[in-house]
Protein backbone atom coordinates (compact mmCIF):
# COMPACT_ATOMS: atom_id res chain seq x y z
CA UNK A 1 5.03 11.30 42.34
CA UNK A 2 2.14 11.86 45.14
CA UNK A 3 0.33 14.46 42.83
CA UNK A 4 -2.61 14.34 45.73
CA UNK A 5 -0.17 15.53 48.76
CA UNK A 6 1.08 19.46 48.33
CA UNK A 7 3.33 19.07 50.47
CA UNK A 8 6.18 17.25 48.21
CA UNK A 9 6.86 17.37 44.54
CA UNK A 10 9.11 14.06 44.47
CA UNK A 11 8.78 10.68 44.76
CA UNK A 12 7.48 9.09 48.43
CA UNK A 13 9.99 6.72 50.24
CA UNK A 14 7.76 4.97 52.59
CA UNK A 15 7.63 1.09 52.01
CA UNK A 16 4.76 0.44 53.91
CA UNK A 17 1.10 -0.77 52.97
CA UNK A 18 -1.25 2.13 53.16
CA UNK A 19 -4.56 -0.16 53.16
CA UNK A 20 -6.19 -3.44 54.85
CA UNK A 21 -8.88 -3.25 53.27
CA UNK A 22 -10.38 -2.99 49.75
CA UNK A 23 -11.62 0.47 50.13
CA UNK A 24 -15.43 -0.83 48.35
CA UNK A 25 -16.47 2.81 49.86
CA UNK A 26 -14.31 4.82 48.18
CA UNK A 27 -13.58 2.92 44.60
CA UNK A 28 -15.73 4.53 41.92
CA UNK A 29 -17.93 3.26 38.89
CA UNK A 30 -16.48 5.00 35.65
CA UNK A 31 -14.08 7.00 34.58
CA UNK A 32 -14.18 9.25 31.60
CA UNK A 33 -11.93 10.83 29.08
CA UNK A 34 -13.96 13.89 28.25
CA UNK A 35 -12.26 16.49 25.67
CA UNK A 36 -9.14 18.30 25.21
CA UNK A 37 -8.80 21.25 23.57
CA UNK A 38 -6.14 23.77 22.43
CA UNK A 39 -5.19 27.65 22.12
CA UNK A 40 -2.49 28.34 19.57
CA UNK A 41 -2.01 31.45 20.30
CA UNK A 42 -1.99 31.28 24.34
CA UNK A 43 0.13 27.95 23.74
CA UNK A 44 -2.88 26.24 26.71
CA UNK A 45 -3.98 22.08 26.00
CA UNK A 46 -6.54 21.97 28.30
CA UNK A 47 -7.52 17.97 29.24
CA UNK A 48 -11.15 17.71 30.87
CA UNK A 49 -12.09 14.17 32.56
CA UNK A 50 -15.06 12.43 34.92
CA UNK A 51 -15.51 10.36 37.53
CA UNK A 52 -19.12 9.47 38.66
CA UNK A 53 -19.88 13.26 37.54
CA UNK A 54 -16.86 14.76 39.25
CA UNK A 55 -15.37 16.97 36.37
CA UNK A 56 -11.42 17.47 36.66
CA UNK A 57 -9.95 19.88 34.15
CA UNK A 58 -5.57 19.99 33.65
CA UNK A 59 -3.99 22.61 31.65
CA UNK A 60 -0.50 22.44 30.30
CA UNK A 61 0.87 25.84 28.56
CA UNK A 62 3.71 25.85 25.81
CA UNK A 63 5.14 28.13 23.39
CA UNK A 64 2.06 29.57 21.54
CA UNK A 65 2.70 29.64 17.63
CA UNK A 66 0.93 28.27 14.61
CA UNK A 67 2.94 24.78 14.74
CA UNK A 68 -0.09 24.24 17.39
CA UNK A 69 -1.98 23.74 14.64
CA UNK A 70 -0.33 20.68 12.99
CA UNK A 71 -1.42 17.20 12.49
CA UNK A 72 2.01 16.12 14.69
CA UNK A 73 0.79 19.18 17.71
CA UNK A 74 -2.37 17.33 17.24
CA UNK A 75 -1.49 13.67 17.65
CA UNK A 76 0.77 14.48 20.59
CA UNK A 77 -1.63 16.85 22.41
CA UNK A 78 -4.23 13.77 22.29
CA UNK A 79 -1.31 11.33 24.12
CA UNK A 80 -1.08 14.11 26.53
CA UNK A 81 -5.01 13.72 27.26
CA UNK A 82 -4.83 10.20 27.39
CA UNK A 83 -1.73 9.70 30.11
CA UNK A 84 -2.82 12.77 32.17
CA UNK A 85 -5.76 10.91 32.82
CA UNK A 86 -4.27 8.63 35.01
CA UNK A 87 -3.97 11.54 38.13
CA UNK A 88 -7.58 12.07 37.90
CA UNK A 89 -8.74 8.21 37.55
CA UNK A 90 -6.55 7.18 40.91
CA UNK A 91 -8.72 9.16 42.90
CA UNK A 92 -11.27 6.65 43.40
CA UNK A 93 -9.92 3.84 40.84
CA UNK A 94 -13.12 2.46 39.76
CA UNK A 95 -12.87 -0.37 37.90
CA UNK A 96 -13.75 1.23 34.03
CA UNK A 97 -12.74 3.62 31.87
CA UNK A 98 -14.91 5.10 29.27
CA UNK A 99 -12.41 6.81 26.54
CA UNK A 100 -15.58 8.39 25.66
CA UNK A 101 -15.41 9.88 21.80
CA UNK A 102 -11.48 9.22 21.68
CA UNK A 103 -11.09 6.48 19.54
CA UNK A 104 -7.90 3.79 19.89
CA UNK A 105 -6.28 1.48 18.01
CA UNK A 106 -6.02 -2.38 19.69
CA UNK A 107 -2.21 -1.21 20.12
CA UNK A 108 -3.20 1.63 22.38
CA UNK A 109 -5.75 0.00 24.00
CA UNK A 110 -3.32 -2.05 25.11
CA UNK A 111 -0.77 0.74 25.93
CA UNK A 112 -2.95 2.68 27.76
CA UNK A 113 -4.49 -0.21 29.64
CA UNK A 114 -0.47 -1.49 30.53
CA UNK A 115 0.15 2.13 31.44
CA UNK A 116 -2.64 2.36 34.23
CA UNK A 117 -1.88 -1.34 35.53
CA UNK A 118 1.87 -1.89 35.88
CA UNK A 119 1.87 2.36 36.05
CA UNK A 120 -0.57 2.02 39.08
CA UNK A 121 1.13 -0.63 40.69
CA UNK A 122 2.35 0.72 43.65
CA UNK A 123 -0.62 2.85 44.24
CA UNK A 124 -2.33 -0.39 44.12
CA UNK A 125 0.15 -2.53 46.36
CA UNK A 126 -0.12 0.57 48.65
CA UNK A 127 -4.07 1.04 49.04
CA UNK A 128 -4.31 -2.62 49.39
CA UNK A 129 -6.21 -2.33 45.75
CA UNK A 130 -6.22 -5.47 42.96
CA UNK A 131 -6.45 -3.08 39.56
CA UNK A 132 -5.96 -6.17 37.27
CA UNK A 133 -10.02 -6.16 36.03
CA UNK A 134 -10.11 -3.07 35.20
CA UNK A 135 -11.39 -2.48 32.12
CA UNK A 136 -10.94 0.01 29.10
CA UNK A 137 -13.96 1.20 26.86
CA UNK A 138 -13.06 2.72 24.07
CA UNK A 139 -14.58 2.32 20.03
CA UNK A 140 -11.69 1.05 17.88
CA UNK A 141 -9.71 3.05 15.68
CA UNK A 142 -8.62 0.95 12.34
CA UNK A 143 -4.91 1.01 12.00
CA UNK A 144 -4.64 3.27 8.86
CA UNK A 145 -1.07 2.32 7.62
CA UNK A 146 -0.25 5.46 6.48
CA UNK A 147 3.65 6.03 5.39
CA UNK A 148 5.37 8.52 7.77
CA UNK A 149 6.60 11.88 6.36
CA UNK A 150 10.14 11.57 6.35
CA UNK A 151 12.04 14.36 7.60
CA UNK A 152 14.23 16.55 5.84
CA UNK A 153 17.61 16.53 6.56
CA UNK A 154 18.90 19.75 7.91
CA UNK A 155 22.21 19.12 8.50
CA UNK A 156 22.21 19.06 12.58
CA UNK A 157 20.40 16.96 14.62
CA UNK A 158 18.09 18.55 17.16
CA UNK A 159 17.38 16.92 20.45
CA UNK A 160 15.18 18.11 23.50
CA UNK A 161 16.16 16.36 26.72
CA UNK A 162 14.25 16.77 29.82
CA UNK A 163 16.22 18.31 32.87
CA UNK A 164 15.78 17.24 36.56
CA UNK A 165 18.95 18.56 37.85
CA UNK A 166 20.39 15.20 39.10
CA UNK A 167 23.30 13.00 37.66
CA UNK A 168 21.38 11.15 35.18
CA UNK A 169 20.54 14.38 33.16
CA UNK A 170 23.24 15.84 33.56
CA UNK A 171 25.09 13.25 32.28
CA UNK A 172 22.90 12.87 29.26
CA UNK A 173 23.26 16.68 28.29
CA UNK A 174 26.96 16.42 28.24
CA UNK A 175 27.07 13.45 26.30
CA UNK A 176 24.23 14.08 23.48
CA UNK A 177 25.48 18.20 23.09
CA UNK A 178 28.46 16.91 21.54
CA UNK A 179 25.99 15.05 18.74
CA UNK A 180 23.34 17.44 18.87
CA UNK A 181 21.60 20.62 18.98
CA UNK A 182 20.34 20.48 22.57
CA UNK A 183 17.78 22.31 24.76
CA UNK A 184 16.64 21.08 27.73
CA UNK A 185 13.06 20.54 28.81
CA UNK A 186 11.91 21.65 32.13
CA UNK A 187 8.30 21.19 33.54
CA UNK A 188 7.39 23.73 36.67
CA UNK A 189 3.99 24.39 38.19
CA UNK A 190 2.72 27.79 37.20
CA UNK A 191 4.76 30.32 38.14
CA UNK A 192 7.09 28.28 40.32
CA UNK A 193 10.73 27.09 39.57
CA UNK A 194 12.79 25.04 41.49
CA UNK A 195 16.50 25.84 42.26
CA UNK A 196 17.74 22.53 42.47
CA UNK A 197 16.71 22.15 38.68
CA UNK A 198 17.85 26.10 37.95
CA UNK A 199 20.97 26.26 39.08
CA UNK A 200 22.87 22.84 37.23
CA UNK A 201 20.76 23.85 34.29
CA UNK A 202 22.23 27.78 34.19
CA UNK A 203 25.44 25.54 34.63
CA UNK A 204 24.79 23.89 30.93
CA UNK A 205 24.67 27.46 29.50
CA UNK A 206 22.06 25.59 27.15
CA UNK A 207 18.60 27.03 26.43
CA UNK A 208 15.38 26.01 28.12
CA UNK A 209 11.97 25.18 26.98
CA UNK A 210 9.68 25.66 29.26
CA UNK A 211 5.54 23.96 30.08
CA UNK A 212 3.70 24.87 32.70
CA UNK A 213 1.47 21.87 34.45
CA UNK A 214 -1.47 23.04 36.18
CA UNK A 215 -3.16 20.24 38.03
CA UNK A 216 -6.79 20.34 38.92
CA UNK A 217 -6.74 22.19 42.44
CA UNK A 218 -9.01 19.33 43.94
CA UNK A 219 -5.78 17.14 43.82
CA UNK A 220 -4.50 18.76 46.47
CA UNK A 221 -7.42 18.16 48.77
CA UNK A 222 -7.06 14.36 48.47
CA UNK A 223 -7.44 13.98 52.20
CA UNK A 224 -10.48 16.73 52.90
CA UNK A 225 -12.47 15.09 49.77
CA UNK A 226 -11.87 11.81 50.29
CA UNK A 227 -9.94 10.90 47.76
CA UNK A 228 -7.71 7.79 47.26
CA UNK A 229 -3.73 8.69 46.89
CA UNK A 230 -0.66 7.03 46.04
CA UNK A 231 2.49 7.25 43.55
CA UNK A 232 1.29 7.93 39.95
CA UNK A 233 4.04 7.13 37.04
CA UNK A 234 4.57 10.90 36.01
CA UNK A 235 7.46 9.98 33.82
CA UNK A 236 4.82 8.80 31.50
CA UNK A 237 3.25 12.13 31.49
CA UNK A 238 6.16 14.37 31.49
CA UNK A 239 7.35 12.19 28.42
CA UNK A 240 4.31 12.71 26.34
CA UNK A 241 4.47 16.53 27.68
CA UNK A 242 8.16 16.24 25.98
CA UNK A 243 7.05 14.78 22.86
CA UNK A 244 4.45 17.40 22.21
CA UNK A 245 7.24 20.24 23.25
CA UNK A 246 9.65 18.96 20.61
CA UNK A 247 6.71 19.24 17.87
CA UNK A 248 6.27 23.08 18.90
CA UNK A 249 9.99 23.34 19.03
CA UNK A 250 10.61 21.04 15.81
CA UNK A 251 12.85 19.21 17.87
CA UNK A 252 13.67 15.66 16.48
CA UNK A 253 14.21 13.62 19.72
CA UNK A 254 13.47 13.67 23.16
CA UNK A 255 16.27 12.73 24.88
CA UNK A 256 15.48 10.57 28.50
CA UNK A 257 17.65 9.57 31.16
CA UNK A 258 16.18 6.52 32.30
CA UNK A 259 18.86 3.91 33.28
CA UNK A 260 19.43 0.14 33.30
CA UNK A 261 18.30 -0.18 36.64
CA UNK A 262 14.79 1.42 36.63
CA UNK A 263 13.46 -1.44 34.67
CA UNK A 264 13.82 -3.76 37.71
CA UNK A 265 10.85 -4.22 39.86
CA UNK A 266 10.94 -1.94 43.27
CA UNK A 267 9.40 -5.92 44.20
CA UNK A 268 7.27 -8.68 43.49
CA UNK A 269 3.79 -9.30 45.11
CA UNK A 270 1.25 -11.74 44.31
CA UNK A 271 3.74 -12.97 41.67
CA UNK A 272 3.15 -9.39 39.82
CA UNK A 273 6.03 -6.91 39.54
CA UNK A 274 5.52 -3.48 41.18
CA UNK A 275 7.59 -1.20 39.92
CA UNK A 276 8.13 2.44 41.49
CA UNK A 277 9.92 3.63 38.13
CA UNK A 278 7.66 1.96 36.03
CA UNK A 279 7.30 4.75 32.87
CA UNK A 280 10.79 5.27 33.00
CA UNK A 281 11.27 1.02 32.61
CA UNK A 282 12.25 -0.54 29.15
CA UNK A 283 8.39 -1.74 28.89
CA UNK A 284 7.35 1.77 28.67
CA UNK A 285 9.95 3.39 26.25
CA UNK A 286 9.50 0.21 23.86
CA UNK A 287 5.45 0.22 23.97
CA UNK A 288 5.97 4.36 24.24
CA UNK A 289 7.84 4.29 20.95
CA UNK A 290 5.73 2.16 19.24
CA UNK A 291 2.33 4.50 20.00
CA UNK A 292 4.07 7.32 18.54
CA UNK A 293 4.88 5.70 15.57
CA UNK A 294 1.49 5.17 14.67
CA UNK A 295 0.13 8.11 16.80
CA UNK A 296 -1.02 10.14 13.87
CA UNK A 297 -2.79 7.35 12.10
CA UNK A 298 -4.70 6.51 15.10
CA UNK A 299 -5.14 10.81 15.50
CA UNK A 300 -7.12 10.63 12.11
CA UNK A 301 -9.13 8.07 12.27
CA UNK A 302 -10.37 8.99 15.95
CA UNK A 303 -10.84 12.79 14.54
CA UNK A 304 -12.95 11.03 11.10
CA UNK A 305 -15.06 8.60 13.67
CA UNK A 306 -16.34 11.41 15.65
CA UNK A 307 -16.95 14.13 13.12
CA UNK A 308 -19.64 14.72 15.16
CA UNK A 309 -18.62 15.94 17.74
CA UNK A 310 -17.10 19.44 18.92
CA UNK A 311 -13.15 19.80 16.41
CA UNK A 312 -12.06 20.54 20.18
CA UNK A 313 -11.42 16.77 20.93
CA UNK A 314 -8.74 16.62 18.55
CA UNK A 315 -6.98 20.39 19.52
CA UNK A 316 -7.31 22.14 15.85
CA UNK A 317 -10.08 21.20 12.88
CA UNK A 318 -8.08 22.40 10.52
CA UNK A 319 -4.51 23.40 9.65
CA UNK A 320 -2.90 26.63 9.67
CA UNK A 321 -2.25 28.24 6.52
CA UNK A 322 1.22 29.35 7.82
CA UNK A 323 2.24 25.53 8.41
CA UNK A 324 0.94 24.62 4.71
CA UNK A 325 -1.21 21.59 4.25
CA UNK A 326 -0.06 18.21 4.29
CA UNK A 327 3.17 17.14 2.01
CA UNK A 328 1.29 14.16 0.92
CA UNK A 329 -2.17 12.84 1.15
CA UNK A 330 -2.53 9.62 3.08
CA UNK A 331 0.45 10.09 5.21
CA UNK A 332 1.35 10.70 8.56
CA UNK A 333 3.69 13.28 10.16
CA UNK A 334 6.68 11.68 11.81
CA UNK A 335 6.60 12.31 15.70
CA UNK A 336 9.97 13.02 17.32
CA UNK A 337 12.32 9.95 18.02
CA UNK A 338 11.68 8.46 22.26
CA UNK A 339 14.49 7.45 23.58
CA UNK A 340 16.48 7.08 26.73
CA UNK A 341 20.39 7.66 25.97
CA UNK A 342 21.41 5.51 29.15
CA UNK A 343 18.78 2.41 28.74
CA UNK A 344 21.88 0.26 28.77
CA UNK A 345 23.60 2.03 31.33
CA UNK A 346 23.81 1.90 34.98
CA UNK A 347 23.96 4.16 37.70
CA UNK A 348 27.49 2.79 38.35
CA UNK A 349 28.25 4.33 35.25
CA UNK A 350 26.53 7.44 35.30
CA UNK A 351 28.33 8.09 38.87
CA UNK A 352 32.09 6.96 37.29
CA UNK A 353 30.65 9.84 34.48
CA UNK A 354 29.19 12.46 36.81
CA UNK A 355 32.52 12.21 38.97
CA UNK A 356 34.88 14.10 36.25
CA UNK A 357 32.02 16.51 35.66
CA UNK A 358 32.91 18.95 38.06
CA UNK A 359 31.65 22.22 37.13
CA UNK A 360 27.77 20.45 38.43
CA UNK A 361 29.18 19.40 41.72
CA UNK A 362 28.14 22.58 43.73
CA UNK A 363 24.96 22.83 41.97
CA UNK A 364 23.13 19.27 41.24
CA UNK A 365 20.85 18.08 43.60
CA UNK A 366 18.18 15.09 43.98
CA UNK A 367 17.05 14.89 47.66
CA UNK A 368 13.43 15.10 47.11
CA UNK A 369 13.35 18.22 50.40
CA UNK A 370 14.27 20.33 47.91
CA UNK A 371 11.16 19.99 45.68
CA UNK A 372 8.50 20.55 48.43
CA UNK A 373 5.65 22.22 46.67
CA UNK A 374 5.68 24.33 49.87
CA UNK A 375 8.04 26.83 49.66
CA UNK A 376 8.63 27.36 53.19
CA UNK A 377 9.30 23.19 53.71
CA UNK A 378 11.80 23.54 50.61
CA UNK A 379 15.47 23.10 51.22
CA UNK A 380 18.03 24.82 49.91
CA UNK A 381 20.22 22.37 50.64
CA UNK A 382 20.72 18.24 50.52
CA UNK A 383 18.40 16.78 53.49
CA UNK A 384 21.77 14.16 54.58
CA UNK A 385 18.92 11.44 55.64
CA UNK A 386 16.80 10.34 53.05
CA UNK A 387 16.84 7.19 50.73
CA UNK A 388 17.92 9.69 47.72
CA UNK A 389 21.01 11.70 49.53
CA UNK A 390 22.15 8.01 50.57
CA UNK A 391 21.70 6.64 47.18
CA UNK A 392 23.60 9.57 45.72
CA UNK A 393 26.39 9.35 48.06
CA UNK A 394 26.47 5.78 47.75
CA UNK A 395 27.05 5.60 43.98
CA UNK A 396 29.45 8.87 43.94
CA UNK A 397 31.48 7.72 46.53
CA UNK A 398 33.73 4.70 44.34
CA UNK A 399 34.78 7.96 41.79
CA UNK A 400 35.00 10.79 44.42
CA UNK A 401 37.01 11.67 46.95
CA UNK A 402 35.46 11.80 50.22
CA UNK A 403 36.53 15.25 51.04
CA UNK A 404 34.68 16.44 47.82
CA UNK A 405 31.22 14.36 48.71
CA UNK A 406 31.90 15.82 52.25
CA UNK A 407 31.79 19.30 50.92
CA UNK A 408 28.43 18.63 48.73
CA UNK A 409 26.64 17.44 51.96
CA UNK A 410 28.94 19.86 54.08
CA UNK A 411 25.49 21.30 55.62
CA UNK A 412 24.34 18.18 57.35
CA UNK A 413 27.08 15.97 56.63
CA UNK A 414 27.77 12.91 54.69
CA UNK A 415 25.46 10.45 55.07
CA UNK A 416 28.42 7.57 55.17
CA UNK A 417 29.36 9.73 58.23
CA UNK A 418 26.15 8.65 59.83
CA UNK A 419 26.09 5.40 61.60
CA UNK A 420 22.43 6.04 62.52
CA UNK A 421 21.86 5.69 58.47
CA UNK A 422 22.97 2.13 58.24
CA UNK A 423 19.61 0.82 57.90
CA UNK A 424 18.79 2.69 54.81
CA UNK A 425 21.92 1.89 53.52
CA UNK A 426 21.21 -2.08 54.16
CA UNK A 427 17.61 -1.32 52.40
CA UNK A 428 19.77 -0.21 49.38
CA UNK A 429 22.21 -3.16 49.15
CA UNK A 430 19.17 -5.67 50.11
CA UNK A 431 19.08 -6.36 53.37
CA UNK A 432 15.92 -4.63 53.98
CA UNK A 433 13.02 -3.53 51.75
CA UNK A 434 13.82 -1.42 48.73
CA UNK A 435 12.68 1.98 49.01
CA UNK A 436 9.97 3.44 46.53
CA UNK A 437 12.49 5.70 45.54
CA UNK A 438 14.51 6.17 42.13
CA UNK A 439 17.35 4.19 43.24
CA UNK A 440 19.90 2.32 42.05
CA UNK A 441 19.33 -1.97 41.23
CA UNK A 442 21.10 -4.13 44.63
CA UNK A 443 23.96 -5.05 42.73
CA UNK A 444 24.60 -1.33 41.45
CA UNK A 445 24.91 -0.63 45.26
CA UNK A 446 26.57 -3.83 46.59
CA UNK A 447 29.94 -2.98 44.34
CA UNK A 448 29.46 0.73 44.62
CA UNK A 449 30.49 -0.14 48.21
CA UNK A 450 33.09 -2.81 47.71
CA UNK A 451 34.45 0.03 44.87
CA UNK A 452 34.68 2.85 47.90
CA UNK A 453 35.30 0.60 51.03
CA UNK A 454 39.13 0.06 48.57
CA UNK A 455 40.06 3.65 48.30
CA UNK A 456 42.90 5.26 50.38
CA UNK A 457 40.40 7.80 51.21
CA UNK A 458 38.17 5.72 53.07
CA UNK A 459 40.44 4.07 55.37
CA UNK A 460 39.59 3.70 58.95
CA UNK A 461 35.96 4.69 57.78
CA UNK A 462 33.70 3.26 60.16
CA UNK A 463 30.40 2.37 58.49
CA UNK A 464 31.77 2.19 55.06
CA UNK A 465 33.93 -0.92 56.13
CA UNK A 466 31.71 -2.64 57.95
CA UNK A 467 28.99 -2.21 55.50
CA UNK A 468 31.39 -3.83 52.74
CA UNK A 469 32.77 -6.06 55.41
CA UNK A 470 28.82 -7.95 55.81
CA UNK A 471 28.43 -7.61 51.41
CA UNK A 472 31.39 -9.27 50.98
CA UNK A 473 30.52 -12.67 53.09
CA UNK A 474 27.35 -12.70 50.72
CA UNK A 475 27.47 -15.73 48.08
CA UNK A 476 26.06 -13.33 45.56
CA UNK A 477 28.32 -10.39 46.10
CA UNK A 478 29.54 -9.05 42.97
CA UNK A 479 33.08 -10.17 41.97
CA UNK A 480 35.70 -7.50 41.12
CA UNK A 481 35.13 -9.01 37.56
CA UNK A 482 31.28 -8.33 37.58
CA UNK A 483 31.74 -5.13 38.97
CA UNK A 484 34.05 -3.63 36.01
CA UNK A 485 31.25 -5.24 34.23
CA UNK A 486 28.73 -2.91 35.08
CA UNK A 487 30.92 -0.37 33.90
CA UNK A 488 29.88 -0.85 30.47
CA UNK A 489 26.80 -1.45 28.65
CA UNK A 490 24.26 -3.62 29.77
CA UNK A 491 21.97 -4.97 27.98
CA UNK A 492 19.98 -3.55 25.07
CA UNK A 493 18.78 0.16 24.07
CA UNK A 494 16.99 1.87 21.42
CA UNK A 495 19.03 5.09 20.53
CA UNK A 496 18.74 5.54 16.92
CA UNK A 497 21.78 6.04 14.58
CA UNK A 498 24.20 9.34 15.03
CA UNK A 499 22.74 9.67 18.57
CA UNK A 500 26.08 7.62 20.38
């Protein structure tokens, strides 16, 4: 996500270099994590940060209630603080950060330091910028070892899943309602919603919970203020967002819909991966999972290291009498389980799954045109031309018939219609550069076309054939064999018992 452009709300498609230079004019000297603070009854985390005495301030509004006022609401307000940051640092990505009186364990030092370098990577590879000395400065919070509250069993699992619109979620939500108590998660800008993520969801008949994110306003002067800009990974913060939303909710999982294939490197440069879908890789949910185990130990000692300091760094001094105090001294509230439902599944799948799902088809969308943050630029409608609308169509088109993907792009027509889209199509099966785009791995692509190009459907299809005409004269085009393959799980996940 380009959080400094207002003009779009998705994810930029351009594989180009942005940079020749090393911008030394417009890099910074330190970045700081300031305070956060929070409003149980307004339901408002408010996240204040500087650079070089530039004071950005996000706010992020929840359901109010006293639940705020936990020690979990507290330990997952402060990952909010410390991922949000990352919007705010890229603007002139000096080369520290001071975590000011927010105290971290080595673990999360190491996190958080991951989460900026292989998070930033792009923006990096883009502005022509070499990230890999920055460095973190934070005091150290000792690992407290605390035993987790266990939770008591109430019969029903309860599982918050957050809701784009597209096939991945959708997917998810039909899969984990029939094992769970499920509400989705949806994150607008204030009072804005987006069709293409109302109108599948009012299809799941499920309820919502809703935040608000309200980004500082001088993001979206980038340009006029000089500031650097570039992809930032926002499934990072929109997880931790999640996490703290499940707390209010008491919600025992988040539920993600990150695939197989977003843990493989957009591409490689300077013998470092640079990954567009970085937070939504394997990395991130396994080092994500393993900060929030020990979140609230590292919540207490930070809050007991700066007892000095204003009880607004750590949201609430003191709990609510309505939540009760602790159920045991010297332990630490369990956070909700993190965990992606379709880590070992790929987009193959998920379109073989989305295919018999037809009550979605008229609805779902995930051309990024339809989430301009202008309202006037937004479509209504799939764009037909962009790296997304291809992907989709691409993927789909092995499990539907082409009249039906016809009809879902009847407004500008199907991109396999297009011959003037065969280049983005060769990008996808790797004959050109990858997009920056949440697409689908090469080999995903390469038999979604040898799949299609086979059915009756698609005889006498122009592109289609000749597309699966030059995959199949590659020595690494994927046998019938491997393709069935990818059909079924690949590779390892970490969804807990009684979720699958």
């Amino acid at each position: 996500m380009n959080e400094g452009d207002p003009a779009v709300h998705g994810c930029g498609s351009l594989h180009k270099r942005v940079g020749t230079l090393s911008h030394p004019y417009n890099r910074g000297r330190v970045f700081r994590y300031e305070t956060f603070t929070a409003d149980a009854e307004s339901g408002v985390l408010t996240c204040r940060y500087d650079l070089d005495g530039r004071e950005f301030t996000e706010r992020f509004t929840l359901p109010g209630g006293p639940r705020w006022r936990s020690e979990a609401a507290r330990a997952a307000a402060r990952l909010v603080f410390l991922l949000a940051g990352v919007s705010y640092y890229k603007t002139a990505a000096p080369p520290v950060i001071d975590l000011g009186e927010t105290a971290l364990t080595e673990a999360e030092l190491a996190f958080l330091r991951e989460f900026y370098l292989q998070g930033l990577g792009e923006f990096g590879y883009r502005n022509n910028l070499d990230l890999s000395s920055l460095r973190l400065e934070a005091r150290r919070a000792g690992a407290q070892n605390r035993e987790p509250i266990a939770r008591e069993p109430n019969g029903q699992r309860r599982a918050l899943v957050p809701f784009g619109g597209g096939i991945d979620s959708i997917v998810v939500v039909e899969r984990v309602r029939r094992l769970a108590d499920v509400a989705l998660f949806v994150v607008n800008r204030p009072a804005d919603r987006f069709a293409a993520i109302e109108a599948p969801a009012a299809v799941t008949g499920l309820p919502i919970v809703r935040a608000e994110r309200e980004i500082d306003p001088q993001l979206l002067r980038s340009a006029e203020l000089g500031f650097l800009n570039g992809h930032v990974p926002v499934t990072g913060i929109l997880s931790a967002i999640a996490v703290l939303a499940a707390v209010l909710e008491d919600r025992d999982a988040v539920v993600m819909s990150n695939e197989w294939s977003a843990s493989v490197p957009t591409l490689e440069y300077d013998g470092r991966p640079v990954n567009h879908q970085f937070s939504k890789s394997d990395i991130f949910e396994a080092a994500f999972r393993n900060v929030l185990a020990s979140a609230s130990a590292s919540t207490s000692a930070s809050a007991s290291a700066s007892a000095s300091t204003s009880a607004s760094t750590s949201a609430s001094a003191d709990p609510d009498p309505a939540v009760g105090p602790d159920p045991a001294v010297g332990r630490a509230p369990r956070l909700p389980e993190y965990f992606s439902w379709l880590r070992d599944r790929t987009e193959l799948w998920v379109g073989q799954e989305f295919a018999a799902l037809e009550q979605y088809h008229g609805s779902f969308r995930s051309c990024n045109k339809a989430f301009y943050s202008d309202r006037a630029r937004r479509l209504d409608h799939w764009c037909g031309h962009c790296d997304k609308c291809c992907f989709i169509d691409l993927i789909l088109a092995p499990f539907l018939p082409a009249g039906a993907l016809r009809r879902i792009f009847a407004v500008t027509g199907e991109p396999l219609d297009n011959p003037g889209l065969a280049g983005k199509f060769r990008a996808l099966l790797g004959a050109g550069a990858k997009p920056f785009e949440c697409v689908g791995e090469v080999s995903e692509c390469r038999a979604a076309v040898l799949l299609a190009a086979r059915r009756d459907d698609r005889a006498g299809h122009a592109l289609l054939a000749e597309l699966a005409l030059e995959v199949g004269a590659w020595p690494d085009a994927p046998s019938a064999a491997g393709a069935v393959a990818m059909l079924g799980p690949v590779g390892e996940n970490f969804i807990p018992a009684g979720y699958r």
